[in-house]
Protein backbone atom coordinates (compact mmCIF):
# COMPACT_ATOMS: atom_id res chain seq x y z
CA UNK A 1 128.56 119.46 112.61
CA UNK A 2 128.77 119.53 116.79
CA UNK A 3 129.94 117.29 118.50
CA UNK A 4 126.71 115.05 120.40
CA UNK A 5 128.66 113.81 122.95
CA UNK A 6 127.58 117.69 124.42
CA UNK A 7 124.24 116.17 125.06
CA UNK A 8 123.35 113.94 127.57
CA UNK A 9 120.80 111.69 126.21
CA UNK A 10 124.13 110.51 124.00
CA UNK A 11 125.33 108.89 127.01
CA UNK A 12 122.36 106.48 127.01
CA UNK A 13 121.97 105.97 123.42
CA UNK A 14 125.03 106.63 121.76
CA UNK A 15 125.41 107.18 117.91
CA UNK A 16 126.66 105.46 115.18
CA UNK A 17 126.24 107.76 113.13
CA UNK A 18 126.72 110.74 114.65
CA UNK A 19 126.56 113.17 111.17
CA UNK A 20 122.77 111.93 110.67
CA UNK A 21 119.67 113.05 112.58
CA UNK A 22 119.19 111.09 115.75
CA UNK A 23 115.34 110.28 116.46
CA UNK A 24 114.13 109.06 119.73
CA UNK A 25 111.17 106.82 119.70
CA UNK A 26 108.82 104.18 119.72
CA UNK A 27 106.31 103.35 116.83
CA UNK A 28 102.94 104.44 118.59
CA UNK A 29 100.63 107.09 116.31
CA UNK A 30 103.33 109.71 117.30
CA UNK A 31 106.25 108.55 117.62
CA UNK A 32 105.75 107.22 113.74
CA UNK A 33 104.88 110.38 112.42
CA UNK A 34 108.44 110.80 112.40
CA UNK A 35 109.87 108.33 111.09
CA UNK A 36 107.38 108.17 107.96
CA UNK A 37 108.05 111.65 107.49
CA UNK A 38 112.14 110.92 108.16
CA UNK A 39 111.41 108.01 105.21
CA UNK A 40 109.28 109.90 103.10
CA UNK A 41 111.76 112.63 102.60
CA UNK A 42 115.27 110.62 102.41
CA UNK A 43 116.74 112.36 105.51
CA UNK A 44 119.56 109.99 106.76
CA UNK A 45 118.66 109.58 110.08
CA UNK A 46 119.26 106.77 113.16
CA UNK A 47 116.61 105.36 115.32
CA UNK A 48 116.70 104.61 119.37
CA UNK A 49 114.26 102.94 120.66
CA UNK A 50 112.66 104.43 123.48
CA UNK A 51 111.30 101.48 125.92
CA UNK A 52 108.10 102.63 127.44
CA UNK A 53 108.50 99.01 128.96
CA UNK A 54 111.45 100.30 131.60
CA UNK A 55 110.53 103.82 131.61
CA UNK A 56 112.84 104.76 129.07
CA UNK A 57 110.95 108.15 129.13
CA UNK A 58 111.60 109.01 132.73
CA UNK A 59 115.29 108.60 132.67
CA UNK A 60 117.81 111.81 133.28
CA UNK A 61 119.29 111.08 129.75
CA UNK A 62 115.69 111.27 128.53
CA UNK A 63 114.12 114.23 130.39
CA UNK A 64 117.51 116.33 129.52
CA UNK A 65 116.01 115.85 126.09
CA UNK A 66 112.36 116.18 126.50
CA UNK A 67 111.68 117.58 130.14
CA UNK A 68 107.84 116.56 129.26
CA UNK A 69 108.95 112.91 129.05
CA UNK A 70 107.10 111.85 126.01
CA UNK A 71 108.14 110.60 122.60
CA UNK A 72 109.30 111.24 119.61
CA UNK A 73 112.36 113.50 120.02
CA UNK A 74 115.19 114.01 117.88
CA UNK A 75 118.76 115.79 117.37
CA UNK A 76 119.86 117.35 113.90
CA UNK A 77 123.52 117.09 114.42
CA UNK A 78 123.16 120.19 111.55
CA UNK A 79 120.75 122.62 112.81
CA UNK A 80 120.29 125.95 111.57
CA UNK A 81 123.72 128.08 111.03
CA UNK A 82 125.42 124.19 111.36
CA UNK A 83 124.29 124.22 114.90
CA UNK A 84 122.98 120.94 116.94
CA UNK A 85 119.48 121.44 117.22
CA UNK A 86 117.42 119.52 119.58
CA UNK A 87 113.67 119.15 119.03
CA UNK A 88 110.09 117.52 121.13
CA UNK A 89 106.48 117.56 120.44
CA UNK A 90 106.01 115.64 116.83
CA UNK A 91 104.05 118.31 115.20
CA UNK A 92 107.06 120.71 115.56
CA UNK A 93 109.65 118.14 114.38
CA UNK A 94 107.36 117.46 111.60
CA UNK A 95 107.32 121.37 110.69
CA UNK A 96 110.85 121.56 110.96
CA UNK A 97 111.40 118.56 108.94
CA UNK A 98 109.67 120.06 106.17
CA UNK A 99 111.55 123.05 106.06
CA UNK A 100 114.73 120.99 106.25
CA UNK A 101 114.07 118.83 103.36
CA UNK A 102 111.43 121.29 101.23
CA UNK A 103 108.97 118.75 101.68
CA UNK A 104 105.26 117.99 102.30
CA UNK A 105 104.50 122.07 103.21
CA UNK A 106 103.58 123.94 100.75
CA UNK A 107 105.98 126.77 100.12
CA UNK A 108 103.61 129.79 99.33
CA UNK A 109 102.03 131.58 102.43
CA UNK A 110 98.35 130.97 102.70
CA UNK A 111 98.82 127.36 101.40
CA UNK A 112 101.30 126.62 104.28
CA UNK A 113 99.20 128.24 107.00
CA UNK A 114 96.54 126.32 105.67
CA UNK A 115 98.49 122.83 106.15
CA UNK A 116 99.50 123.99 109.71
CA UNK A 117 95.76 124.58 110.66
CA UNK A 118 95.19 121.04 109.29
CA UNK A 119 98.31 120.11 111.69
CA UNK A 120 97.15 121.59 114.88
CA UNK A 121 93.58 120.13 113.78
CA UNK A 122 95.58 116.70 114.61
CA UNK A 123 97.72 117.84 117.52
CA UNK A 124 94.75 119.41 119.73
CA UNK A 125 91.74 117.47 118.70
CA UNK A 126 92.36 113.88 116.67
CA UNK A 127 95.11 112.69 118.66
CA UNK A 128 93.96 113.89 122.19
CA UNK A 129 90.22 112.37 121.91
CA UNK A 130 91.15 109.30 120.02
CA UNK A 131 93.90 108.75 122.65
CA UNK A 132 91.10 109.24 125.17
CA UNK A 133 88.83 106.86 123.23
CA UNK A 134 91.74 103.93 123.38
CA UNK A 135 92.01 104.53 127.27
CA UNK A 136 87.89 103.92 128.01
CA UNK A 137 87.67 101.15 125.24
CA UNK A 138 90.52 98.81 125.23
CA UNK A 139 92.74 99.95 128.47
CA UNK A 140 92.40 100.19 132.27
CA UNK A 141 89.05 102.78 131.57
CA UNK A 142 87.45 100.09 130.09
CA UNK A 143 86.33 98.59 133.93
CA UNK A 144 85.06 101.61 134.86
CA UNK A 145 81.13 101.09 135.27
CA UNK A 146 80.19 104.60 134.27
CA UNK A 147 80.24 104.93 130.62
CA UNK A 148 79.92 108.25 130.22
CA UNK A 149 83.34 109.10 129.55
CA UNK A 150 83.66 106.42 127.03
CA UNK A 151 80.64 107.79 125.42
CA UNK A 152 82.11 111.53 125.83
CA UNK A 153 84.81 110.53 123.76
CA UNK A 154 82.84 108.08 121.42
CA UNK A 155 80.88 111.23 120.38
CA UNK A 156 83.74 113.53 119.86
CA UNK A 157 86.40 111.36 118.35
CA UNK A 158 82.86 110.89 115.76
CA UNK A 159 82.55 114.60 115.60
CA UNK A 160 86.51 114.91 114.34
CA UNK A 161 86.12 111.85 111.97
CA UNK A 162 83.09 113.82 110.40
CA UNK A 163 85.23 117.00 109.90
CA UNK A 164 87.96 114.74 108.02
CA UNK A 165 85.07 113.51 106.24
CA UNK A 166 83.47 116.21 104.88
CA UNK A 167 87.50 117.80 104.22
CA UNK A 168 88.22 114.89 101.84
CA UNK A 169 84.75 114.66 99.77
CA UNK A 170 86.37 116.07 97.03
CA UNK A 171 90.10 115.80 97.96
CA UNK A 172 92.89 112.71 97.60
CA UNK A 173 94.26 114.54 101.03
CA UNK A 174 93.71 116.56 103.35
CA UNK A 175 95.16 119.82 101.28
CA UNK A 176 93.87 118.59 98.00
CA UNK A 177 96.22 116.67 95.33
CA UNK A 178 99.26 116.98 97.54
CA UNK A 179 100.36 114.69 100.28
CA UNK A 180 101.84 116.77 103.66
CA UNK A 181 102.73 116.71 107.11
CA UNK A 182 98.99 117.17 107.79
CA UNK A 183 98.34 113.65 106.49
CA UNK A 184 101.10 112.39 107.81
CA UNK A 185 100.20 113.17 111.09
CA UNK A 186 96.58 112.32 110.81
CA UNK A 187 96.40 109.17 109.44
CA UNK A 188 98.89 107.56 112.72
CA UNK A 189 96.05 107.87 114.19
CA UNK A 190 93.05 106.95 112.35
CA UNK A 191 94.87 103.90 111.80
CA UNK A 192 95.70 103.46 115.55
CA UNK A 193 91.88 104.05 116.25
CA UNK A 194 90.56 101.37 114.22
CA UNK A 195 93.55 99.45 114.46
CA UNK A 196 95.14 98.64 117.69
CA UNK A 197 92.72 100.08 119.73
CA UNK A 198 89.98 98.11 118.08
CA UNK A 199 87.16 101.17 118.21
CA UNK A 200 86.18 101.09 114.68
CA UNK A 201 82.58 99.74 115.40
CA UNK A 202 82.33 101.57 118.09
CA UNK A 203 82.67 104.61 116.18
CA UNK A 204 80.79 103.40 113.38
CA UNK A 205 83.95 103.83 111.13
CA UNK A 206 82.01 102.60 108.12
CA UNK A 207 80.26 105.94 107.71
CA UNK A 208 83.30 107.56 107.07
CA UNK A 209 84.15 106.38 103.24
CA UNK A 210 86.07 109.33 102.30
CA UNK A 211 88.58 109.03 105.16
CA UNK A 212 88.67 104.76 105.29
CA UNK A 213 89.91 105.13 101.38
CA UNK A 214 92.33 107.98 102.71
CA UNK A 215 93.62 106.08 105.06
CA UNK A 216 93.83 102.82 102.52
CA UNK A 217 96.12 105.15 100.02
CA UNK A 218 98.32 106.26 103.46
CA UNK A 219 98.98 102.69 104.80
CA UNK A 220 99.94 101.40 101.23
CA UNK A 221 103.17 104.30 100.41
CA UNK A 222 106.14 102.31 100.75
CA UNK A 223 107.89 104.85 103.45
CA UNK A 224 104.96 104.57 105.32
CA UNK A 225 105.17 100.59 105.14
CA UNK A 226 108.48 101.13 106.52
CA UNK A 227 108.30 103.93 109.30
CA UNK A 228 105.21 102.34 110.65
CA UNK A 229 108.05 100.05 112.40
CA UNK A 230 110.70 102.05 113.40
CA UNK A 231 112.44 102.36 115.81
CA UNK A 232 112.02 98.19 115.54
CA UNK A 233 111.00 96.85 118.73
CA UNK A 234 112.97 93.57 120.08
């Protein structure tokens, strides 16, 4: 193990527990990915919050971490060859985490590449068009008088609820009888869809059985329960 004090973003948040994985957050549909996946597996770990609130994000100690200023983030005290290694972007943390722990990616070829499609599925369409959908509905898009790019995103974050869909007909997940990163980075979101941003009519979210009883088995795993709140908020 290195020693963190190395790395800047230390200086803001400094660690108790300097042996575990740090994680840099803030429970919103990415940050939690994270931490459910930091639960789910049993890596010891410690939370910072990451206060959106006083532009935690934009701070030097931040940015030395994550130039792109966006959460989650984390720091594996014991990297690869016992290294520090720092990590952004959720989908790769979750990736790595995986191959940390052995976890939730499946370890033959074709079914991992699978997964990962699944993955960047989440990263490049789900999470980018619902986040869209959340701006036009319930934030500062909502006053705009055109409705067109509400309805833009109405229609697509439909189209990507229909693909899940029609994926879990026949499936308990996304990959079949096994529960993996690609769940637990799709379902942050579904929830946060008809959840906080409060677009399940809008969406018609009762046509999509397959992926409401998905997301029912998701929310009730205890180390989902748990990392849905963490980092805790004051």
């Amino acid at each position: 193990m290195n020693d963190l004090q190395a790395f800047p973003i230390s200086a803001k948040w400094p660690a108790r527990h300097p042996d575990r994985i740090q994680l840099y957050s803030l429970p919103t549909p990415n940050g939690v990915k994270v931490s459910i996946m930091l639960e789910e597996t049993g890596l010891p770990y410690e939370p910072h919050l990451v206060s959106f609130e006083t532009d935690d994000q934009m701070t030097p100690e931040f940015l030395s971490l994550n130039p792109n200023n966006k959460i989650p983030a984390i720091i594996d005290p014991n990297g690869p060859d016992g290294k520090p290694l720092p990590l952004f972007e959720s989908g790769a943390i979750l990736v790595y985490l995986a191959g940390k722990s052995g976890q939730f990616l499946p370890q033959d070829t074709a079914g991992r590449y699978e997964t990962l499609q699944w993955l960047m599925f989440q990263m490049g369409g789900i999470g980018p068009m619902f986040g869209q959908l959340g701006f036009f509905h319930k934030f500062a898009g909502k006053d705009y008088e055109d409705k067109r790019p509400r309805d833009r995103y109405v229609a697509e974050s439909r189209r990507l609820l229909g693909v899940l869909e029609e994926r879990l007909a026949e499936r308990e997940w996304i990959m079949g009888d096994a529960y993996t990163i690609a769940d637990i980075a799709t379902f942050p979101w579904v929830r946060n869809l008809v959840g906080f941003y409060e677009a399940g009519e809008l969406v018609g979210f009762e046509d999509f059985r397959n992926v409401a009883r998905a997301l029912d088995a998701f929310v009730n795993r205890p180390a989902v329960v748990k990392g849905l709140n963490i980092p805790a908020r004051p």
